[in-house]
Protein backbone atom coordinates (compact mmCIF):
# COMPACT_ATOMS: atom_id res chain seq x y z
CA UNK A 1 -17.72 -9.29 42.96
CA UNK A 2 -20.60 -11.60 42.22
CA UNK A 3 -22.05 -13.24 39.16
CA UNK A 4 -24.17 -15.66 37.41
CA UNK A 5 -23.50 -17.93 34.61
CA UNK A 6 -24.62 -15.90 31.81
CA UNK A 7 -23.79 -12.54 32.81
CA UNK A 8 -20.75 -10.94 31.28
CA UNK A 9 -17.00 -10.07 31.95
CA UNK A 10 -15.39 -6.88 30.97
CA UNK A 11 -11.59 -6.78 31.86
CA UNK A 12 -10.56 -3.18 31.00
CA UNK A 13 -6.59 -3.05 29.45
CA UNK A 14 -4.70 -1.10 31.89
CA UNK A 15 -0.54 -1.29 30.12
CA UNK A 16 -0.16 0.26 26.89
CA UNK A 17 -1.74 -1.69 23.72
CA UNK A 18 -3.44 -4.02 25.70
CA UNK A 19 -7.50 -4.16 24.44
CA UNK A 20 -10.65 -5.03 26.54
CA UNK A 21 -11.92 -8.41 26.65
CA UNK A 22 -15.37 -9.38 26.72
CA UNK A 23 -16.43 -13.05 27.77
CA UNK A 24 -18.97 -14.84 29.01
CA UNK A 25 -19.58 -16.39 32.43
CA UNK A 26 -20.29 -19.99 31.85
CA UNK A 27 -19.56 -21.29 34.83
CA UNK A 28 -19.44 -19.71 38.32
CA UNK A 29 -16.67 -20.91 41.47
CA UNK A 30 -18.99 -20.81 44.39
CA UNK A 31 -22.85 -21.25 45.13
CA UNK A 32 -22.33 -17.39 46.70
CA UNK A 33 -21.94 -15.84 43.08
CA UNK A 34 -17.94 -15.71 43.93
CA UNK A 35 -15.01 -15.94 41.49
CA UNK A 36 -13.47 -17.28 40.37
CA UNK A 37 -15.64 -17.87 36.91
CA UNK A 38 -15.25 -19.83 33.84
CA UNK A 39 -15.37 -17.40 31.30
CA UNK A 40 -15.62 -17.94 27.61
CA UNK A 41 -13.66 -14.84 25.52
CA UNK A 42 -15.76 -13.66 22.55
CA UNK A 43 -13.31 -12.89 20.69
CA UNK A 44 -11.65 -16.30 20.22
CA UNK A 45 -14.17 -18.64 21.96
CA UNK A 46 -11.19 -20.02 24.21
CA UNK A 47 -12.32 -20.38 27.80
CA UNK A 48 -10.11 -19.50 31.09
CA UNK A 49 -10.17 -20.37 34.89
CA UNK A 50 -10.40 -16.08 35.76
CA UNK A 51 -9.78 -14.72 39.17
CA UNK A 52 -11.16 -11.31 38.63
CA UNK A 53 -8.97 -8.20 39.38
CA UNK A 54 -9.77 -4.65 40.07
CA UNK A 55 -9.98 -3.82 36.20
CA UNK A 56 -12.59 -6.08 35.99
CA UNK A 57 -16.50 -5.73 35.96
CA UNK A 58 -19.97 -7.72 35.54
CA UNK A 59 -22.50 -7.03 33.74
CA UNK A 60 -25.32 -9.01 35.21
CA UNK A 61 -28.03 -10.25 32.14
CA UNK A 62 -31.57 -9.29 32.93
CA UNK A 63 -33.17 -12.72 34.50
C-alpha cells in the first residue's frame, strides 16, 4: 500500500455493526509512500498512528 498526505483512507467494517471509516492522510511513515500514516477520522476529527490492514484502501487525490 502506498500513499500521500492528502489522499484518503477507507477501512471497510468486517464484524457485525462495525461502520466504515473515512480519514484523511495527514501524515505519511516513510519517504516510499509506506504505512504506517497519520490519519485524521472525519467523523470525529481525532487522529491515529494506522498500520493499514487488508480491509483497508487509498484513494489517492488527483495531484
Amino acid at each position: 500500500m502506498k500513499a500521500a498526505a492528502g489522499d484518503r483512507l477507507i477501512v471497510e467494517g468486517t464484524r457485525d455493526g462495525e461502520h466504515r471509516r473515512v480519514g484523511l492522510i495527514v501524515e505519511v511513515g516513510h519517504a516510499d509512500g509506506s504505512p504506517p500514516y497519520l490519519v485524521r477520522w472525519l467523523d470525529d476529527e481525532h487522529e491515529t498512528l494506522v498500520f493499514p490492514g487488508p480491509d483497508a484502501r487509498v484513494v489517492h487525490t488527483v495531484r
